[in-house]
Protein backbone atom coordinates (compact mmCIF):
# COMPACT_ATOMS: atom_id res chain seq x y z
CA UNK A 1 36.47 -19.34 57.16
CA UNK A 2 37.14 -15.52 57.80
CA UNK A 3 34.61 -12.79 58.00
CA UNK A 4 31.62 -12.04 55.09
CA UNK A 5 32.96 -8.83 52.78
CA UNK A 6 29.80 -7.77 51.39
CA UNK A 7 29.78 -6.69 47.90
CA UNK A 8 29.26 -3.26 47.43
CA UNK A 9 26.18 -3.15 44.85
CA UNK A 10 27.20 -1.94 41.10
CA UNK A 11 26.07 0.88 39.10
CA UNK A 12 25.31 -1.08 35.96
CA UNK A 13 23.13 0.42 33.26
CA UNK A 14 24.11 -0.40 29.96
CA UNK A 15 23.20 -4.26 28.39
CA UNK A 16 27.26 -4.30 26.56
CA UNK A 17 28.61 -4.66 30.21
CA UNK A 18 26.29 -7.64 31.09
CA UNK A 19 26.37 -11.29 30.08
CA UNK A 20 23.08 -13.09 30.95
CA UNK A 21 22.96 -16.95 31.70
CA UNK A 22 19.32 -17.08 31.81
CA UNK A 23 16.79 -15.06 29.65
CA UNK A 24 14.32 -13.10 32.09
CA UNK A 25 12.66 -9.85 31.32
CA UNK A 26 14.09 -6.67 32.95
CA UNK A 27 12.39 -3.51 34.29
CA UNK A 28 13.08 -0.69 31.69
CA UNK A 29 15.21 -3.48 29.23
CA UNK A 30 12.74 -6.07 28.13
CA UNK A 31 13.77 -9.29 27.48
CA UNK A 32 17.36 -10.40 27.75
CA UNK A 33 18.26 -13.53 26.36
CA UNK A 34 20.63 -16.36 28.47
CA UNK A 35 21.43 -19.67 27.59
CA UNK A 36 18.62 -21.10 30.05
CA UNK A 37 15.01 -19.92 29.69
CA UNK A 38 13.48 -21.14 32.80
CA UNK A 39 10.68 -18.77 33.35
CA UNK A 40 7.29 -20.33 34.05
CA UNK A 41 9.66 -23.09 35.52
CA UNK A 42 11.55 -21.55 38.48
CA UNK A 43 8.83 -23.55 41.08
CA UNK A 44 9.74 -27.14 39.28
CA UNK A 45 13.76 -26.43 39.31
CA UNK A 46 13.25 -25.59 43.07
CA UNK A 47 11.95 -28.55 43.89
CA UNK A 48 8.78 -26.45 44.46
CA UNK A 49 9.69 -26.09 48.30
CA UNK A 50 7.59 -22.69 50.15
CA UNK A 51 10.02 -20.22 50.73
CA UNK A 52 7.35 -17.26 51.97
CA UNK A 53 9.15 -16.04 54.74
CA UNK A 54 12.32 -18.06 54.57
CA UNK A 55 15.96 -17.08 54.62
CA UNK A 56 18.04 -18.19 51.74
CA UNK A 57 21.33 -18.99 50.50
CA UNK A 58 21.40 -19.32 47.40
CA UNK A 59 25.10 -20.53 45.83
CA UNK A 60 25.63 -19.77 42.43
CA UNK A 61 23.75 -17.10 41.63
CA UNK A 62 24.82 -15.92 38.31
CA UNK A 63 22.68 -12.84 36.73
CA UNK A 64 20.01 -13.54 39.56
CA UNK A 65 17.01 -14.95 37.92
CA UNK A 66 16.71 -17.47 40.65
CA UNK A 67 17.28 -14.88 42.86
CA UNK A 68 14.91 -12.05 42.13
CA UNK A 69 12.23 -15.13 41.44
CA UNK A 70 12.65 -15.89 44.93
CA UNK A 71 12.22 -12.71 46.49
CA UNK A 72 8.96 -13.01 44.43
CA UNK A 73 8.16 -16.24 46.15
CA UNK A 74 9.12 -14.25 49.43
CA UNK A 75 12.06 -15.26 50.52
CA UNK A 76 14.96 -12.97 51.61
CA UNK A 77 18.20 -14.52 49.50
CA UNK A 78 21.26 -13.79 49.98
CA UNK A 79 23.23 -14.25 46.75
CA UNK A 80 26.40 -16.17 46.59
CA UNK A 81 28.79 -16.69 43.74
CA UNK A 82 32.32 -16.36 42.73
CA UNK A 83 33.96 -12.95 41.00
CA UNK A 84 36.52 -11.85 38.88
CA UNK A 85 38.50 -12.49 41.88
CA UNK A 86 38.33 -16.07 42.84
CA UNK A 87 39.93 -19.00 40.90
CA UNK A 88 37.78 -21.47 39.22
CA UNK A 89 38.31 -25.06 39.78
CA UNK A 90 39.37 -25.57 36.47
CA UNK A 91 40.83 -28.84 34.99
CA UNK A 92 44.32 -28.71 34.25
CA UNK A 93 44.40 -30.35 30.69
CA UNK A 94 47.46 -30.66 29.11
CA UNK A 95 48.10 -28.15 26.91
CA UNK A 96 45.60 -25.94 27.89
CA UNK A 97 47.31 -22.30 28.81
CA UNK A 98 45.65 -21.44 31.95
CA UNK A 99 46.98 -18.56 32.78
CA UNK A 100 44.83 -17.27 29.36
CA UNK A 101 42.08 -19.20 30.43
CA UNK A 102 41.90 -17.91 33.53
CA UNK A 103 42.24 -13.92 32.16
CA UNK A 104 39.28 -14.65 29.75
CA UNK A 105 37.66 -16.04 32.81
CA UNK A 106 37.68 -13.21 34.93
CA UNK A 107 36.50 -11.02 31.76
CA UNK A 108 33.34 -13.60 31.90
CA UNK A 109 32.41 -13.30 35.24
CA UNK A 110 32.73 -9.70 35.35
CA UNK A 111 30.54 -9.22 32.74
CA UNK A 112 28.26 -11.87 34.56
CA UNK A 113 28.50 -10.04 37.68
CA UNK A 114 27.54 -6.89 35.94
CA UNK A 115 24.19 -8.53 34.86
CA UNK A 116 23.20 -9.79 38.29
CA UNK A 117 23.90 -5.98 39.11
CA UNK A 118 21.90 -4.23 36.54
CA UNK A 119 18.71 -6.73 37.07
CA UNK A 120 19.21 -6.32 40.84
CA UNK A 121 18.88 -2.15 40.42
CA UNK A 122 15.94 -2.53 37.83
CA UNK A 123 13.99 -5.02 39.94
CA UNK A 124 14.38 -3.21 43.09
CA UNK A 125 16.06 -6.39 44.92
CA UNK A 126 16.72 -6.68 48.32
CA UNK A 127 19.40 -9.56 47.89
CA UNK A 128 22.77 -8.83 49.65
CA UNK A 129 25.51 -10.60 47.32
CA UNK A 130 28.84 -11.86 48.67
CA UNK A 131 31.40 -13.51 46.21
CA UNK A 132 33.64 -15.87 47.25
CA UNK A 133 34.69 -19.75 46.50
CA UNK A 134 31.95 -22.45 47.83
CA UNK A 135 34.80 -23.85 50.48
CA UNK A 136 35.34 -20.87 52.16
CA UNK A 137 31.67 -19.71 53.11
CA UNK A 138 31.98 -17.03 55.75
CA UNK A 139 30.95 -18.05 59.42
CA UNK A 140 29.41 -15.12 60.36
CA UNK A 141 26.83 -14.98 57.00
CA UNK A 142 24.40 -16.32 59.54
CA UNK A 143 21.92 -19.52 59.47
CA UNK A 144 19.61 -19.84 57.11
CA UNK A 145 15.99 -22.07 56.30
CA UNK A 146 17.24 -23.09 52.59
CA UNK A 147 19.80 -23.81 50.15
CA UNK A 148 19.70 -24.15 46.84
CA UNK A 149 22.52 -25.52 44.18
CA UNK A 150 21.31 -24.65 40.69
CA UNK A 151 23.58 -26.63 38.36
CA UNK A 152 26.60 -25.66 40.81
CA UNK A 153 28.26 -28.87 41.96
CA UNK A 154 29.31 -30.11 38.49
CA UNK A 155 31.67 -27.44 38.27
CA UNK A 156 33.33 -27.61 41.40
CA UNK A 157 36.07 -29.75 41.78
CA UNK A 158 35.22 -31.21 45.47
CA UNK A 159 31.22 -31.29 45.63
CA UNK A 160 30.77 -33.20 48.70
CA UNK A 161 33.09 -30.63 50.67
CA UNK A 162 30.47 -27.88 48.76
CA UNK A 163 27.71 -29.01 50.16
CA UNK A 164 29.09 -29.92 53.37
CA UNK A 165 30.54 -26.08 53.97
CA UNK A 166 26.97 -24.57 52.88
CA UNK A 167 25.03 -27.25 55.17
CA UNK A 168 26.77 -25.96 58.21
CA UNK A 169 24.61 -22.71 57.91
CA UNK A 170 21.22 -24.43 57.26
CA UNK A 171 17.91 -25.31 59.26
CA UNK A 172 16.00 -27.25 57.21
CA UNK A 173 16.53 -28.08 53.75
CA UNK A 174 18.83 -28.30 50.74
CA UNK A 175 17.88 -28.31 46.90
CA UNK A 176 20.29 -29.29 44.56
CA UNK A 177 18.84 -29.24 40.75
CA UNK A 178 20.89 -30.47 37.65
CA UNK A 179 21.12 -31.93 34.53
CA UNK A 180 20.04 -35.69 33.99
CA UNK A 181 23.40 -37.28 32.84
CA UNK A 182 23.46 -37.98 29.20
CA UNK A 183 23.38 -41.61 29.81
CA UNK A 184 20.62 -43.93 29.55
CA UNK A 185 18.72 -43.11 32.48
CA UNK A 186 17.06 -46.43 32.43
CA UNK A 187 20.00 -48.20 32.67
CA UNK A 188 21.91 -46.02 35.01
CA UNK A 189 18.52 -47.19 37.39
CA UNK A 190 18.67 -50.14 37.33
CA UNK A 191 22.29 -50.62 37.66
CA UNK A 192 22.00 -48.22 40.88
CA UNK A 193 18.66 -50.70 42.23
CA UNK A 194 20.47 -54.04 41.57
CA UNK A 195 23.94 -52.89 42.99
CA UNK A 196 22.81 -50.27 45.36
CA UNK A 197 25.32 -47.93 44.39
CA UNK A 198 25.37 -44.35 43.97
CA UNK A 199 26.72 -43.29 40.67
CA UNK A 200 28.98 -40.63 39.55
CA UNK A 201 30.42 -40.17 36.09
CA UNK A 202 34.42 -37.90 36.12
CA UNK A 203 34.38 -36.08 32.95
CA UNK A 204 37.14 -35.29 31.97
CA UNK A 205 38.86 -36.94 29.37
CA UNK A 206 42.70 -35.90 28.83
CA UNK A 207 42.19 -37.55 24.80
CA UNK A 208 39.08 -35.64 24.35
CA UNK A 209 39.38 -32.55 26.54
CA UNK A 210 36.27 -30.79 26.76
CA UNK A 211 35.15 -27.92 28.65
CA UNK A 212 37.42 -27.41 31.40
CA UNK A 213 35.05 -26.20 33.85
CA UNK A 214 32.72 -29.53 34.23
CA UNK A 215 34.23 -32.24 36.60
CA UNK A 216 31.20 -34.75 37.08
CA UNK A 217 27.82 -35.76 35.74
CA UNK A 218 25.86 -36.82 39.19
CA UNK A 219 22.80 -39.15 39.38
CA UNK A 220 19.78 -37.68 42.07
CA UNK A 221 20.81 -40.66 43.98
CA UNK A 222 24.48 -39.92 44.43
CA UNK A 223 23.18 -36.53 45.56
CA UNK A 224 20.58 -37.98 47.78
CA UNK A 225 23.30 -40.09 49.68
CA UNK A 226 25.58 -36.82 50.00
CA UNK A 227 22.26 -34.82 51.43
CA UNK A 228 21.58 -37.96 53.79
CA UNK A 229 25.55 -37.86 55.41
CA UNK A 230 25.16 -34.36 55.91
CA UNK A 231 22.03 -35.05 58.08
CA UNK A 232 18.74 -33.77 55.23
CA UNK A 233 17.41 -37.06 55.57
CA UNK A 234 14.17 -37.00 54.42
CA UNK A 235 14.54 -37.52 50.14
CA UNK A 236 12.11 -35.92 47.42
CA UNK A 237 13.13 -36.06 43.85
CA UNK A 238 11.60 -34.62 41.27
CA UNK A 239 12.03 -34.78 37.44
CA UNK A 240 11.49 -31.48 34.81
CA UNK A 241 12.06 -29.95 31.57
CA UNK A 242 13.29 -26.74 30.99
CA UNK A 243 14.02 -24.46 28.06
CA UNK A 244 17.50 -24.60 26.43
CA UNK A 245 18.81 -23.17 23.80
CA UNK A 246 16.63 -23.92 21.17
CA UNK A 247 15.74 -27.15 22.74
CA UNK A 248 14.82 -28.51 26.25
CA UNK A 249 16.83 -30.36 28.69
CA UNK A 250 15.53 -33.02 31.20
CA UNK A 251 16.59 -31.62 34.91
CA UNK A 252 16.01 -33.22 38.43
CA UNK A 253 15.30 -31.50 41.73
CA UNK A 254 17.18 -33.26 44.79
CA UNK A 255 15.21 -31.72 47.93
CA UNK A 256 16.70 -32.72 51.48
CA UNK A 257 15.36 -31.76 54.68
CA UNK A 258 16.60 -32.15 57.89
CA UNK A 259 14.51 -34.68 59.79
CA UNK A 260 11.09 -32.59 61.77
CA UNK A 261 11.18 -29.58 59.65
């Protein structure tokens, strides 16, 4: 998988450079908003797993909240997300110009990049960050206690090879946390109980299009299966809310752990 390139930390200061996907309060900037507000949260989205004196890898790190909340927790993270120079798995609609949707792209996640930077200076973070795609994790990043996937795997367009590429660096456990499919959860149960399968919804739609960047809508089941193959075979799901928009959304926490840790 090639050798970790470490990025070389930004110097950020100004708010116009950043774009924030969750709303946290910054050192010297106050209150930035994002389009997830998951503060007083952060222990129910991670599955609320101890991370005081673990190592962890955290993929998808976006402006950091996660992050610089688990440094708080005290755990030394190492940040992992994709740059202005990676390609996105992006789905190839017809009609869709990717080549411009790929240039606004980049424009995105430099700006998003930017805001990890500028909240990693103002909070005095100790997170490394390495960007890269989630198939081609470095070998040499080192092992690590935890993993966490924070609304990652939806927008990849292999998940299973995602979490199978991360899992060959951890110890003990992996949390996966994501958005309860918009389908009746009651239903989607009991189909899952009476069949015993492990449900996955493929989003796309080439009639309706949608946003090119979402692939799948995953039950905690279908991730619970993946997390068992890969060896994290003891199971706890959880179920939260968290602050969106102007609303809530209804989230569940997918915690594996490899069996005697």
């Amino acid at each position: 998988m090639g050798k970790a390139t470490w990025a070389e930390p930004r110097d950020i200061t100004d708010l116009n450079d950043c774009y924030f996907y969750h709303t946290m309060e910054i050192p010297g900037y106050g209150i930035v908003h994002g389009e997830w507000d998951l503060r007083g949260g952060e222990a129910d989205y991670l599955g609320k797993i101890r991370l005081e004196g673990k190592r962890v890898l955290e993929i998808g790190t976006a402006s950091g909240f996660l992050c610089f909340a688990m440094e708080r927790m005290g755990a030394d993270v190492v940040a992992y997300d994709i740059s202005d120079e990676q390609e996105l798995d992006t789905v190839p609609y017809p009609g869709l110009d990717i080549e411009q949707h790929a240039a606004e792209w980049r424009k995105h996640m430099r700006r998003l990049n930017n805001g990890f930077w500028l909240a990693h200076r103002a909070f005095e973070s100790r997170a490394r960050a390495l960007y890269g795609t989630v198939y081609e994790i470095p070998e040499d990043i080192g092992r690590f206690d935890v993993c966490t996937f924070g609304s990652v795997l939806l927008h990849v367009r292999d998940p299973f090879l995602a979490l199978q590429r991360a899992a060959s660096h951890v110890e003990e456990a992996i949390v996966v946390t994501d958005v309860v499919p918009k389908l009746r959860g009651k239903i989607i149960a009991a189909v899952e109980l009476l069949t015993d399968s492990r449900l996955v919804r493929f989003v796309p739609n080439a009639r309706k299009m949608g946003a090119p960047e979402t692939w799948w809508h995953f039950t905690p089941r279908m991730i619970s299966e993946c997390l068992q193959i890969l060896g994290f075979s003891n199971i706890a799901i959880s179920y939260h809310r968290q602050r969106c928009g102007i609303g809530t959304a209804k989230l569940y926490t997918v915690v594996g752990r490899r069996a005697g840790t």
